[in-house]
N, C-alpha and C. Protein backbone atom coordinates (compact mmCIF):
# COMPACT_ATOMS: atom_id res chain seq x y z
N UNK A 1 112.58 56.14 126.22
CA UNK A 1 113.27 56.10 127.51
C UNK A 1 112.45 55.27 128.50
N UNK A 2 113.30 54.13 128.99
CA UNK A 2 112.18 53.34 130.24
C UNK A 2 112.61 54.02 131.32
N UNK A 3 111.48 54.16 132.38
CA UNK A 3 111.53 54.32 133.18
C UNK A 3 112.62 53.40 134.15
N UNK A 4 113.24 53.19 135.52
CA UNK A 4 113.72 52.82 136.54
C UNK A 4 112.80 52.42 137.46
N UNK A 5 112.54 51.56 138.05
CA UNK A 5 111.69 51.45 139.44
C UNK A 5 111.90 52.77 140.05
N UNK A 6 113.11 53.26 140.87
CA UNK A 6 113.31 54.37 141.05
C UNK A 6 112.48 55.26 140.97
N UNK A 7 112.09 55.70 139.80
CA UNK A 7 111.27 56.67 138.88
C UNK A 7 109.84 56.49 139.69
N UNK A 8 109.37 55.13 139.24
CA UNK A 8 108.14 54.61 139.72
C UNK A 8 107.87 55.40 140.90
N UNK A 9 108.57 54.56 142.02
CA UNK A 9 108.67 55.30 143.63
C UNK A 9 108.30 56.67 143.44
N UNK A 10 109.44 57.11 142.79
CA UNK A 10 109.19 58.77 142.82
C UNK A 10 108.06 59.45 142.37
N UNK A 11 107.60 59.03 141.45
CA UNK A 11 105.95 59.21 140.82
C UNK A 11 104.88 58.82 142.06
N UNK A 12 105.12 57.96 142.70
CA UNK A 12 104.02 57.61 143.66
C UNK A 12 104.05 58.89 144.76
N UNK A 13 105.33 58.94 145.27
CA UNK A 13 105.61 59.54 145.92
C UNK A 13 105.06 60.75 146.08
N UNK A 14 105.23 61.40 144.77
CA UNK A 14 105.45 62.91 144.42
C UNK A 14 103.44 63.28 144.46
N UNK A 15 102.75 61.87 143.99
CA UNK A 15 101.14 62.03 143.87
C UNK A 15 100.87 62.02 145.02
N UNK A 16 101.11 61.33 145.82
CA UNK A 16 100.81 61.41 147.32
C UNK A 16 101.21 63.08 147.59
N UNK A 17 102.08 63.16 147.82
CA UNK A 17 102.51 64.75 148.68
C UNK A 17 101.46 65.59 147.56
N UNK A 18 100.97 65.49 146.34
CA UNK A 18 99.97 66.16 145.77
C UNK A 18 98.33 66.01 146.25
N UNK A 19 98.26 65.41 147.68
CA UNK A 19 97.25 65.11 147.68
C UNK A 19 96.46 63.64 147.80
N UNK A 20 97.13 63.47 146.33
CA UNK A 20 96.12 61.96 145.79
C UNK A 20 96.18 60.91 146.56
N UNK A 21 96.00 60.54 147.93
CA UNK A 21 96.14 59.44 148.85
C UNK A 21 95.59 58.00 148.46
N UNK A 22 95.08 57.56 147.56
CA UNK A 22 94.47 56.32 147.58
C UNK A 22 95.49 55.85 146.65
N UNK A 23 95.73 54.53 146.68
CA UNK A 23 96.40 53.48 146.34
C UNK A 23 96.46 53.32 145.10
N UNK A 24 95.04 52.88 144.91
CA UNK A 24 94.27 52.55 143.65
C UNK A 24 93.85 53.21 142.40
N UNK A 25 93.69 54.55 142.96
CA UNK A 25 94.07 56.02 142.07
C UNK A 25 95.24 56.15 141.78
N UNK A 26 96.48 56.24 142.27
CA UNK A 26 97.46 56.72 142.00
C UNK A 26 98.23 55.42 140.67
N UNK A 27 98.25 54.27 141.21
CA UNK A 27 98.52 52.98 140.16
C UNK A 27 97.39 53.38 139.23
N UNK A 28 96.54 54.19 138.82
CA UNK A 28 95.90 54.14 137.52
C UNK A 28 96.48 55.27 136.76
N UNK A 29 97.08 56.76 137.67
CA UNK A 29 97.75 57.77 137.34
C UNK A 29 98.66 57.60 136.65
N UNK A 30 99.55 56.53 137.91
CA UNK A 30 101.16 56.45 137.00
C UNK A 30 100.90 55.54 136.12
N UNK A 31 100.01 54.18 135.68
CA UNK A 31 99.80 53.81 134.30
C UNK A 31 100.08 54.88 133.19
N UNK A 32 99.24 55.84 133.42
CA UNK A 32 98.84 56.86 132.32
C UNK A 32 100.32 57.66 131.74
N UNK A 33 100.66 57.88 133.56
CA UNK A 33 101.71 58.91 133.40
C UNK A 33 103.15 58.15 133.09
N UNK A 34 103.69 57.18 133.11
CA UNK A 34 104.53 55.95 132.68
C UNK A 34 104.37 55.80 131.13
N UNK A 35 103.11 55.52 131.26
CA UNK A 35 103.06 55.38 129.39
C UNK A 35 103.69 56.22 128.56
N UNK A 36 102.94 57.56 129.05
CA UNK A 36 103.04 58.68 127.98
C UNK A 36 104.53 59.47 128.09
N UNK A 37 104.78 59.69 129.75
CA UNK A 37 106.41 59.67 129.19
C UNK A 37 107.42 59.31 128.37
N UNK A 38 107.13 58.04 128.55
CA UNK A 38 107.96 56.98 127.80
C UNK A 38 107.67 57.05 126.37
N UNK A 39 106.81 57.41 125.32
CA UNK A 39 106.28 57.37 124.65
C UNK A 39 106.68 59.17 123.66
N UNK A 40 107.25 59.80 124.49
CA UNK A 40 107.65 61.41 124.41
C UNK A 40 109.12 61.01 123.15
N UNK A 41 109.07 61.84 122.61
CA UNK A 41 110.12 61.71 121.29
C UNK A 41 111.42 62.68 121.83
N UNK A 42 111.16 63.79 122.78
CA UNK A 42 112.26 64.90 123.67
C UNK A 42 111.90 64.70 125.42
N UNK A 43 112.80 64.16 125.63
CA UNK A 43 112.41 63.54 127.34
C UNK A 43 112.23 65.26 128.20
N UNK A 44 111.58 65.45 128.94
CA UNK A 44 111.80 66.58 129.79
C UNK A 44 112.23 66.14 130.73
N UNK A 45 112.28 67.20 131.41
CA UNK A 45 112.59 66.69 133.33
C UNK A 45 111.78 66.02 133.66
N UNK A 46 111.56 64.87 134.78
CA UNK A 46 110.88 63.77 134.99
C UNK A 46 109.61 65.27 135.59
N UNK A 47 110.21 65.99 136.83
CA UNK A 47 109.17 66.68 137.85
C UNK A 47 109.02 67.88 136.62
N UNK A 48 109.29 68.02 136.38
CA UNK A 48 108.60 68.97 135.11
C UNK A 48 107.43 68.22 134.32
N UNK A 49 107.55 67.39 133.80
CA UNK A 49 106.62 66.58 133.49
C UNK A 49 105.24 66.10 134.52
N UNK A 50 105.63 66.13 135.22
CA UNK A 50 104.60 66.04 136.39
C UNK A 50 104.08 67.16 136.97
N UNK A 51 104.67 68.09 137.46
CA UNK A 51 104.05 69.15 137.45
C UNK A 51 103.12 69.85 136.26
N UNK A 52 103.29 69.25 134.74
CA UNK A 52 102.52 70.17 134.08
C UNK A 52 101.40 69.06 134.00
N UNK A 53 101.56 67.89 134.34
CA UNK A 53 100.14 67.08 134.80
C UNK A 53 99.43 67.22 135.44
N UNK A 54 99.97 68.01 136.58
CA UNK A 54 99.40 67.88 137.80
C UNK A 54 97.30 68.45 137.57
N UNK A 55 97.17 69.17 136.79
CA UNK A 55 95.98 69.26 137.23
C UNK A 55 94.93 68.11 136.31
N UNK A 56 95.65 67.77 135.49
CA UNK A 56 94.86 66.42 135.05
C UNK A 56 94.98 65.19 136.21
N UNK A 57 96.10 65.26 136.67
CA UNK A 57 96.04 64.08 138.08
C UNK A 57 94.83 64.56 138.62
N UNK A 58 94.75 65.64 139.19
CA UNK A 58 93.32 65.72 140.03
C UNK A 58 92.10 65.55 139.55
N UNK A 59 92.35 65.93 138.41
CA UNK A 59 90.76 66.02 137.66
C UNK A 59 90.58 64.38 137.32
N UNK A 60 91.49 63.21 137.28
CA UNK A 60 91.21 62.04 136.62
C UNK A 60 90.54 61.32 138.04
N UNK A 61 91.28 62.05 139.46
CA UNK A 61 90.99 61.50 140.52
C UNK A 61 89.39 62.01 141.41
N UNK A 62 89.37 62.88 140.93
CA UNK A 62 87.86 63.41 141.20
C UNK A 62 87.15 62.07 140.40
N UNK A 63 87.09 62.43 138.98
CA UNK A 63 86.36 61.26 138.27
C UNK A 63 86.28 60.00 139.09
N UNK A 64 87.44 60.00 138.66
CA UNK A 64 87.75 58.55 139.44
C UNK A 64 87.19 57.51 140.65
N UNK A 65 86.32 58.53 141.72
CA UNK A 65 85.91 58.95 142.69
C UNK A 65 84.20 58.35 142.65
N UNK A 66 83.64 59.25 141.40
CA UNK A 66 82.46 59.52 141.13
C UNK A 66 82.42 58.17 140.61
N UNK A 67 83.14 57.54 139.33
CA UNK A 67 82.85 56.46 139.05
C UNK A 67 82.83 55.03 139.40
N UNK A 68 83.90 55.25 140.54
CA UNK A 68 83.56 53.92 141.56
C UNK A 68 82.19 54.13 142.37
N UNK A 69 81.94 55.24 142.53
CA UNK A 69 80.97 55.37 143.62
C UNK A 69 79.24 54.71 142.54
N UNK A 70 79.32 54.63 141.44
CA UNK A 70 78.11 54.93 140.87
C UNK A 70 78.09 53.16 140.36
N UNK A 71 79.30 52.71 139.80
CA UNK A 71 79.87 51.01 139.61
C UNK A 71 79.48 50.43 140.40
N UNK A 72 79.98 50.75 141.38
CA UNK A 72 79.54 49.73 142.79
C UNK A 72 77.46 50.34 142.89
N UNK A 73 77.24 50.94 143.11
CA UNK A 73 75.81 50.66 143.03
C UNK A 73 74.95 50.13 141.96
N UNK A 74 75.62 50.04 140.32
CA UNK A 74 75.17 49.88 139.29
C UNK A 74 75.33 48.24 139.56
N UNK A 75 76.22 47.84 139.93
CA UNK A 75 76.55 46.30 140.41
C UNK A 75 75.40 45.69 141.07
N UNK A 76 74.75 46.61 142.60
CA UNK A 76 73.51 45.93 143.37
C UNK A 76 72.71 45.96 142.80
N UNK A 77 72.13 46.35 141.62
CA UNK A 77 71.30 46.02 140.96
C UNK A 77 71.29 45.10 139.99
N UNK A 78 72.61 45.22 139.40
CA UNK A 78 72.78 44.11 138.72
C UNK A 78 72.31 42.39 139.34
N UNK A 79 73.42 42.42 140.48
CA UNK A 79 73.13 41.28 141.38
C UNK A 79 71.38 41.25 141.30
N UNK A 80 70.70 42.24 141.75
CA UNK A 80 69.31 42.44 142.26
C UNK A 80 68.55 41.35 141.45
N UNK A 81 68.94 41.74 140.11
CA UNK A 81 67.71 41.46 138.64
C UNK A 81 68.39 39.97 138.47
N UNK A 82 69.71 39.68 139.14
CA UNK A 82 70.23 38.48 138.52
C UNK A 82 69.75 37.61 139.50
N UNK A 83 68.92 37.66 140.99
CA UNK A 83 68.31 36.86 141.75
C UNK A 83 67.09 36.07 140.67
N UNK A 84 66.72 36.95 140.01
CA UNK A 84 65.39 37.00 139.50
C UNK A 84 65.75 35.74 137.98
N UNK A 85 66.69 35.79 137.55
CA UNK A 85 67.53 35.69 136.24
C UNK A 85 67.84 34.14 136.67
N UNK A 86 67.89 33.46 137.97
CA UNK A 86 68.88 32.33 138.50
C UNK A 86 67.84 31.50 138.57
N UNK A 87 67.64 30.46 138.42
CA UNK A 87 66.85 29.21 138.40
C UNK A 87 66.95 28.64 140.01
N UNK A 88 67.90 27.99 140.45
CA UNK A 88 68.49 28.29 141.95
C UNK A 88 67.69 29.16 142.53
N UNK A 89 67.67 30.30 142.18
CA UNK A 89 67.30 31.53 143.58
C UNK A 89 65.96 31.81 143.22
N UNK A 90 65.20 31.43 142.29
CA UNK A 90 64.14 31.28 141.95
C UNK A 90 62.96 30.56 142.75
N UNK A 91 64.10 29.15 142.84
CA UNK A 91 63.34 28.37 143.47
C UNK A 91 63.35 28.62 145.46
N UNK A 92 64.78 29.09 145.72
CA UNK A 92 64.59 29.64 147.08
C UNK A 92 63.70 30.28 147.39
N UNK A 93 63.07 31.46 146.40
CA UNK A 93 62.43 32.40 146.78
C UNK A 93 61.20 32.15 146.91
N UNK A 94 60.90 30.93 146.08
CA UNK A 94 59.78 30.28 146.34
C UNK A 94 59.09 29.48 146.57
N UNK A 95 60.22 28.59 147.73
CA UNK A 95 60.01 28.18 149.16
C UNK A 95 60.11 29.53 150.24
N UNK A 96 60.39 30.40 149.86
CA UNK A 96 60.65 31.20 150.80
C UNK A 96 59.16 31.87 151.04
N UNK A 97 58.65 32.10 150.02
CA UNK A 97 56.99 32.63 149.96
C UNK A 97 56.32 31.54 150.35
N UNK A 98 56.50 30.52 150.26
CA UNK A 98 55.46 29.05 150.76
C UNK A 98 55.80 28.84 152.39
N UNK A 99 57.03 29.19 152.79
CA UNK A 99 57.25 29.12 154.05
C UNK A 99 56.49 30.60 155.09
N UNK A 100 56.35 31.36 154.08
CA UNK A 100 55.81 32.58 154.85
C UNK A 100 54.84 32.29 155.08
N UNK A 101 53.97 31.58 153.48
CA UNK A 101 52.50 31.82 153.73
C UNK A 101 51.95 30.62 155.02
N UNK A 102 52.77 29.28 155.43
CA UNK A 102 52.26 29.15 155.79
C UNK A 102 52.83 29.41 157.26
N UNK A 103 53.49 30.27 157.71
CA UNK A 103 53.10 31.17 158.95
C UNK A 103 51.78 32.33 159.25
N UNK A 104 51.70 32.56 157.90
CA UNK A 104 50.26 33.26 157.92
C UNK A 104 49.09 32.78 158.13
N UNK A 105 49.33 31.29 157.64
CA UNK A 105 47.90 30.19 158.02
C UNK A 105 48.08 29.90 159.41
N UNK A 106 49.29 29.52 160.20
CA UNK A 106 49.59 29.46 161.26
C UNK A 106 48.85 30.05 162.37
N UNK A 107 49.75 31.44 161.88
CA UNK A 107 49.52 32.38 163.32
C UNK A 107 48.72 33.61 163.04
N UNK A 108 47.39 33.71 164.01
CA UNK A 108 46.57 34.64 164.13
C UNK A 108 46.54 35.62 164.50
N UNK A 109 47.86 36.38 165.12
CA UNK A 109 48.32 37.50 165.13
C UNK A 109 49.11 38.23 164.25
N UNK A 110 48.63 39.33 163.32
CA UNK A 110 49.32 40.26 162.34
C UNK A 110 50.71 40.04 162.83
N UNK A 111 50.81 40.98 163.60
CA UNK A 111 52.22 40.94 163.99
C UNK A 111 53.31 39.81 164.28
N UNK A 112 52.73 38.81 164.42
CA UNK A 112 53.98 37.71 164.27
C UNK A 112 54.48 37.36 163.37
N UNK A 113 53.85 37.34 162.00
CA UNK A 113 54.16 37.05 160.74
C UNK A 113 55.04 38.67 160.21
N UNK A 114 54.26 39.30 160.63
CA UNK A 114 55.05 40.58 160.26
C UNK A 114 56.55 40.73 160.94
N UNK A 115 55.98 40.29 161.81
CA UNK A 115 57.49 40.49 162.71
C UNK A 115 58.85 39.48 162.26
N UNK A 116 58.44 38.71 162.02
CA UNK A 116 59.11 37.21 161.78
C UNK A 116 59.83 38.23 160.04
N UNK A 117 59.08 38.43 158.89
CA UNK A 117 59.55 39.47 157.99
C UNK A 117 60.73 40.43 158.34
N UNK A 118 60.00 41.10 159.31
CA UNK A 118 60.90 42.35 159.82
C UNK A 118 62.04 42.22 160.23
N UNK A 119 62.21 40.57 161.02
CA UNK A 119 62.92 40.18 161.42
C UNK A 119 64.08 40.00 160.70
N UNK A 120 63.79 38.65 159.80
CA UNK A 120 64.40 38.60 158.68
C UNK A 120 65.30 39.71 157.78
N UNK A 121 64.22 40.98 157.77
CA UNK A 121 65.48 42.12 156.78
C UNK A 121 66.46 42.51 157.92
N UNK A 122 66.03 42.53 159.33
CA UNK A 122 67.22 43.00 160.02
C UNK A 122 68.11 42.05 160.35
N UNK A 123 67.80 40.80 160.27
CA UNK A 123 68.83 39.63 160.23
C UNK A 123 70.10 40.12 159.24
N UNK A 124 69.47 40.04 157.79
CA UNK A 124 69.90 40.84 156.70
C UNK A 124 71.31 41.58 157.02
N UNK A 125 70.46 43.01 157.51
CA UNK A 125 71.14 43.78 157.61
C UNK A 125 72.06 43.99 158.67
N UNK A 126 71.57 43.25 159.75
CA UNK A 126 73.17 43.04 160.78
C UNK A 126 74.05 42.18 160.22
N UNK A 127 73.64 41.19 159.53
CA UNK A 127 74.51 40.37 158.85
C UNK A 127 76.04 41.43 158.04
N UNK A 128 75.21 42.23 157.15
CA UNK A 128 75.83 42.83 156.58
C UNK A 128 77.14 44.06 156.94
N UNK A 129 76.29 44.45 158.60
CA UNK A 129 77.38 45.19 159.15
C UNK A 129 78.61 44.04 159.64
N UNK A 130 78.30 43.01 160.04
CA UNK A 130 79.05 41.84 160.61
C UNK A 130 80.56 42.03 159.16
N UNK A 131 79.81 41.77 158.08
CA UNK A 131 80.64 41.98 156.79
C UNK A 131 82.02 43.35 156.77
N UNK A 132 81.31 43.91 157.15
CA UNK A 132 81.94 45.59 157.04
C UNK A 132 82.45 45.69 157.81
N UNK A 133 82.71 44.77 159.58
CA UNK A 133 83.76 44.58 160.15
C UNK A 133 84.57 43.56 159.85
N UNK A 134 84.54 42.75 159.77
CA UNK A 134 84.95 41.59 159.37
C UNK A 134 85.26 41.13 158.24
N UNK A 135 85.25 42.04 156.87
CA UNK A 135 85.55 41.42 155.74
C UNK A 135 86.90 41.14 155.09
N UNK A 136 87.95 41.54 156.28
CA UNK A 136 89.21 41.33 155.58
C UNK A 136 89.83 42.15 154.96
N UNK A 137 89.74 43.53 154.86
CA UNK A 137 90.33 44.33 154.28
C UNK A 137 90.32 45.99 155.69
N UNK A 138 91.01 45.14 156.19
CA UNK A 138 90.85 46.13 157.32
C UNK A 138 92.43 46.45 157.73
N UNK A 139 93.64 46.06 157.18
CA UNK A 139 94.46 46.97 157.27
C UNK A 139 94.84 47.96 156.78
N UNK A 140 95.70 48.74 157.42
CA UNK A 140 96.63 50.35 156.92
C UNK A 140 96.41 50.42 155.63
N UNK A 141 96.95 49.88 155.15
CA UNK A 141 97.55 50.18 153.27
C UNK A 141 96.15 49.87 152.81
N UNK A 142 95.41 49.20 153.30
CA UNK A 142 93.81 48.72 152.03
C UNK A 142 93.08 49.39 152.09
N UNK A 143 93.05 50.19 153.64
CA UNK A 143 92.21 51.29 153.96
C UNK A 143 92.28 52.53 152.92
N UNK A 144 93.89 52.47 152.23
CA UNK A 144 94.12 53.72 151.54
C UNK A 144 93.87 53.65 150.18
N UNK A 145 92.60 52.63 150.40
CA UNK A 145 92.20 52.18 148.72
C UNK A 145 91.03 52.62 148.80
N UNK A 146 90.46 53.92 147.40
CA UNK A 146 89.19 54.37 147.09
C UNK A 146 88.38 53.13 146.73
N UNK A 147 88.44 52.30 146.20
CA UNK A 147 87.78 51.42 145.90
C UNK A 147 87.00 50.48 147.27
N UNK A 148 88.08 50.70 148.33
CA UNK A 148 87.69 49.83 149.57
C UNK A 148 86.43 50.84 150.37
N UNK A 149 87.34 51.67 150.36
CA UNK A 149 86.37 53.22 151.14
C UNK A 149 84.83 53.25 150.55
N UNK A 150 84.64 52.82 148.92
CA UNK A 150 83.32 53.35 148.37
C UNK A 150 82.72 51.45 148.52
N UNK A 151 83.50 50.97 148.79
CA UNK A 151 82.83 49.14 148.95
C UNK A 151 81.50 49.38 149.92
N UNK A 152 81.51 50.21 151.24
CA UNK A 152 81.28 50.02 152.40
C UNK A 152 79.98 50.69 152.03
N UNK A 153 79.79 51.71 150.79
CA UNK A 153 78.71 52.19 150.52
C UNK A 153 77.45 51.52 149.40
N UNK A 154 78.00 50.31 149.38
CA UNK A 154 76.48 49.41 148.33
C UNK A 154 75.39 48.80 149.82
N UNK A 155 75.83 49.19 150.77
CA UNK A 155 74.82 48.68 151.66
C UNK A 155 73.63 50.28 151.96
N UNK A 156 74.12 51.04 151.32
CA UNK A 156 73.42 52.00 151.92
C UNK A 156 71.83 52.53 151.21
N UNK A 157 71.87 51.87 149.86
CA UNK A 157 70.82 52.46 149.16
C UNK A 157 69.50 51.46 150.10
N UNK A 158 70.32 50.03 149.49
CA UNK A 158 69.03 49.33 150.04
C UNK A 158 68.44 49.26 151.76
N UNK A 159 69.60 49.72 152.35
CA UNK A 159 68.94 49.86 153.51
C UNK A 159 68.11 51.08 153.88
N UNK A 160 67.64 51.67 152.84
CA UNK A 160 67.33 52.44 152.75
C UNK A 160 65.59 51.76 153.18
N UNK A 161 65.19 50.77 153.13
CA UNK A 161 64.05 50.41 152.90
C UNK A 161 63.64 49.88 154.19
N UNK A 162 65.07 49.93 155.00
CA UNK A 162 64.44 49.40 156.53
C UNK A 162 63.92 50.94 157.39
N UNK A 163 65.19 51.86 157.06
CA UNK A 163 64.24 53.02 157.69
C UNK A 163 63.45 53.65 157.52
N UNK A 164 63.13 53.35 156.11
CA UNK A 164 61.84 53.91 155.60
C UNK A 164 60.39 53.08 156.46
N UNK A 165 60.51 51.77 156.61
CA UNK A 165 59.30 51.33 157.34
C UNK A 165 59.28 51.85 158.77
N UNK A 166 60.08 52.33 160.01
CA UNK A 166 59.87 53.04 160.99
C UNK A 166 59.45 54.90 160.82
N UNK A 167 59.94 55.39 159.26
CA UNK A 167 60.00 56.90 159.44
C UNK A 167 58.81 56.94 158.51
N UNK A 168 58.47 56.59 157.53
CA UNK A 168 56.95 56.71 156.67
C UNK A 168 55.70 56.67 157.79
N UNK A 169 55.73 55.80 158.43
CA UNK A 169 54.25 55.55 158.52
C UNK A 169 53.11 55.76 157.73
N UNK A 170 53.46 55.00 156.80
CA UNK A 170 52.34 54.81 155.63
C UNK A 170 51.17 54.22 155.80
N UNK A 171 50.28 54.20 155.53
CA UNK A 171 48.96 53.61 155.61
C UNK A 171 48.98 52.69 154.61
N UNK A 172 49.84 52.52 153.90
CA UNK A 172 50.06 51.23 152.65
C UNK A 172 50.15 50.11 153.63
N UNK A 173 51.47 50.35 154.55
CA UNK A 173 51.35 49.82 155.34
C UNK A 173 50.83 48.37 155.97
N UNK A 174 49.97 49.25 156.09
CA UNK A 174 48.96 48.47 156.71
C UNK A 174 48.01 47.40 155.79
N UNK A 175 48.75 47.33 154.51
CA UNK A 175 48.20 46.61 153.23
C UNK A 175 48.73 45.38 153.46
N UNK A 176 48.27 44.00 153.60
CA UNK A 176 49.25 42.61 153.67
C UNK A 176 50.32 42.62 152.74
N UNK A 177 49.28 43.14 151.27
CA UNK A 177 50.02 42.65 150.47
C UNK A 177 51.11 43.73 149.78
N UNK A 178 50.49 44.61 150.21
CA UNK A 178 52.29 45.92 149.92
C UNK A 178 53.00 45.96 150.99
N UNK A 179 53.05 45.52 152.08
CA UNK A 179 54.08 45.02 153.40
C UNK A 179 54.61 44.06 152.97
N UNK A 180 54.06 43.24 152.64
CA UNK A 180 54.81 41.72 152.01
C UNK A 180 55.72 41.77 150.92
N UNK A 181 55.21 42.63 150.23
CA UNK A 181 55.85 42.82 148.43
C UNK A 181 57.04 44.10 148.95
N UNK A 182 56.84 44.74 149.45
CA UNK A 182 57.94 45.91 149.85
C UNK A 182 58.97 45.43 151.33
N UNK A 183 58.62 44.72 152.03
CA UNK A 183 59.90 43.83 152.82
C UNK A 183 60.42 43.01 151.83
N UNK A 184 59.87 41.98 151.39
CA UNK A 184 60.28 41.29 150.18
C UNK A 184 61.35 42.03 149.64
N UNK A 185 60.87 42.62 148.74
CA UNK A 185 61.67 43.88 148.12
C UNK A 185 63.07 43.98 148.66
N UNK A 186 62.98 44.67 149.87
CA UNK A 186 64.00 45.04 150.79
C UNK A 186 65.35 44.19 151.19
N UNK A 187 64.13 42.76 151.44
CA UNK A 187 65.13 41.75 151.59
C UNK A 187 66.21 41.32 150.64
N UNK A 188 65.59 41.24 149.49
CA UNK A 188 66.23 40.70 147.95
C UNK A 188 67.20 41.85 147.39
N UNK A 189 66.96 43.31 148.02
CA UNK A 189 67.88 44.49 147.34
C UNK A 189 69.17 44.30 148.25
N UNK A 190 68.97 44.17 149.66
CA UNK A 190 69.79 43.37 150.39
C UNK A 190 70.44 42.39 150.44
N UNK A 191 70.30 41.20 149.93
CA UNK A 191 71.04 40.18 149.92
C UNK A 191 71.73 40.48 148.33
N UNK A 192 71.01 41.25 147.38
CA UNK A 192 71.70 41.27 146.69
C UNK A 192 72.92 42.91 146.82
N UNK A 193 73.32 43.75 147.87
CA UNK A 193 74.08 44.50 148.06
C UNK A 193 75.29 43.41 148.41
N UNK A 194 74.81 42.37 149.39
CA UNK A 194 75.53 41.51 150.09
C UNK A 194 76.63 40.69 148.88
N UNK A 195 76.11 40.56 148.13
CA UNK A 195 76.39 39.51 146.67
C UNK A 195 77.35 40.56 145.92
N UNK A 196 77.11 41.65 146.15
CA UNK A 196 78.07 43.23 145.38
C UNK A 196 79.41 43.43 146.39
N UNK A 197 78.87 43.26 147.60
CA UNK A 197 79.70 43.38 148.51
C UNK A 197 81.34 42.60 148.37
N UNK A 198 80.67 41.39 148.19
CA UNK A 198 81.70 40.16 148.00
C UNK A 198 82.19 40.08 147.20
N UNK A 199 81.75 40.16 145.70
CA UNK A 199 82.55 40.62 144.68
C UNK A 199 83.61 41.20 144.68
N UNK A 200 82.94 42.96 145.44
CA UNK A 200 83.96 44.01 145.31
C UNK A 200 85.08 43.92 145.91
N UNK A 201 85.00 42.51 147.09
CA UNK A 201 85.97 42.58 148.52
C UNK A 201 86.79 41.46 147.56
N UNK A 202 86.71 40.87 146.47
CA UNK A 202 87.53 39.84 146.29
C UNK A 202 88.51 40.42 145.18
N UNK A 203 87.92 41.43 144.44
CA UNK A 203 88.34 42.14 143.60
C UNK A 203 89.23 43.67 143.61
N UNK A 204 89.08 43.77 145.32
CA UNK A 204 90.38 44.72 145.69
C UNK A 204 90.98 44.17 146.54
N UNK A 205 90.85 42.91 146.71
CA UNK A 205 92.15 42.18 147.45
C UNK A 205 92.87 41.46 146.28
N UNK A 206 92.84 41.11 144.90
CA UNK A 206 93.03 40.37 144.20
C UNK A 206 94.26 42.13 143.63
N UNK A 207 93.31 43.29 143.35
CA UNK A 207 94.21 44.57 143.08
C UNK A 207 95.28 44.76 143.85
N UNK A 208 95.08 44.65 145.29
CA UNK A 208 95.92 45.18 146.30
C UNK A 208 97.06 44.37 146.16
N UNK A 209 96.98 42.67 146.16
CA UNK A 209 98.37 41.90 146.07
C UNK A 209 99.11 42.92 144.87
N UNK A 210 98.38 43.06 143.41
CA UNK A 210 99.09 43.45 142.01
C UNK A 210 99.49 44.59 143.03
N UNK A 211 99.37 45.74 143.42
CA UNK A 211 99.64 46.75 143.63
C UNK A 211 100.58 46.98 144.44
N UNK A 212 100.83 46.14 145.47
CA UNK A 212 101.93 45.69 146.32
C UNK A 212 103.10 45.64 145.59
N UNK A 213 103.19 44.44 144.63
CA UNK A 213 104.04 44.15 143.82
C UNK A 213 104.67 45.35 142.70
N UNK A 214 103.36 45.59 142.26
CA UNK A 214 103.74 46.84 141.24
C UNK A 214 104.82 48.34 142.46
N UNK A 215 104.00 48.47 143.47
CA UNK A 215 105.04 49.36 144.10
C UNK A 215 106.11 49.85 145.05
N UNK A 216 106.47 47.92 144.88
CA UNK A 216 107.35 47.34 146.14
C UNK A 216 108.44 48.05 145.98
């Protein structure tokens, strides 16, 4: 038995009033739940059929949840190690250390060179909020995409490394060369969230058109 568009609607429909609000969850539901209907040898009632799903809908959408959330961070690292992996970014990085050092030959105050660093990761990282307003996925319907909602969270691990240098006060610190190697650090976990970021934003706008279509 094929389904009707009709049907479709009504399946979306019926997941929503169950709760399941995201977009992107629910088009992976009714995949499942489309298939296997259709696929039934004694048709039941369509909402009978759904109702005795219903607690696998939730349980696929919990998952569902957890595993975008863990993808998208498994990604900034990916990006991370692939700075390292690029011949290109290789060589940026090292003009980027030749340009530091010679601000260090430069200038005879710690703190300018440090600062000029510090600077830099928060360049970074305003950059990145600039992103998270501005990236284009800021209407109604995209908002109601789990995938968009957990996008906004690959900036959060690595910035993790800017508040750590105001709330530690470490005496490492105060090491040239573990200040240098741990901003460093910071910077590169950062630009590579930034690199995850963009991906993910091209890859639920590329979903959202299919999904449009699929539930016009």
């Amino acid at each position: 038995m094929k389904l009707v568009k009709q049907d479709l609607q009504n399946i979306d429909h019926w997941l929503e009033k169950k709760g399941i609000k995201y977009l992107d969850v629910r088009y992976e539901l009714m995949d499942h739940l489309i298939n296997e209907y259709e696929s039934l040898d004694n048709y039941p009632d369509l909402n009978s059929f759904l109702k005795e799903r219903l607690p696998w809908c939730k349980k696929v959408a919990k998952e569902k949840q957890k595993s975008i959330h863990w993808a998208y961070q498994k990604e900034v690292w990916k990006q991370f190690l692939n700075l390292f992996l690029s011949i290109k970014t290789l060589v940026l990085i090292s003009f980027a250390i030749l340009g530091y050092y010679v601000l260090y030959l430069f200038f005879e105050e710690e703190l300018t060179y440090k600062g000029i660093l510090i600077g830099s990761l928060f360049a970074v990282s305003a950059f990145q909020f600039y992103k998270m307003i501005f990236f284009g996925i800021s209407l109604k319907k995209r908002k109601q995409l789990l995938s968009s909602i957990h996008l906004m969270q690959v900036f959060s691990f690595p910035n993790l490394f800017v508040y750590c240098v105001g709330i530690l006060q470490l005496d490492a610190f105060d090491n040239l060369y573990f200040f240098n190697g741990y901003i460093g650090i910071a910077i590169l976990s950062n630009i590579a969230a930034l690199i995850a970021f963009e991906k993910g934003r091209k890859a639920i706008l590329k979903e959202y058109k299919f999904l449009k279509v699929y539930l016009a």
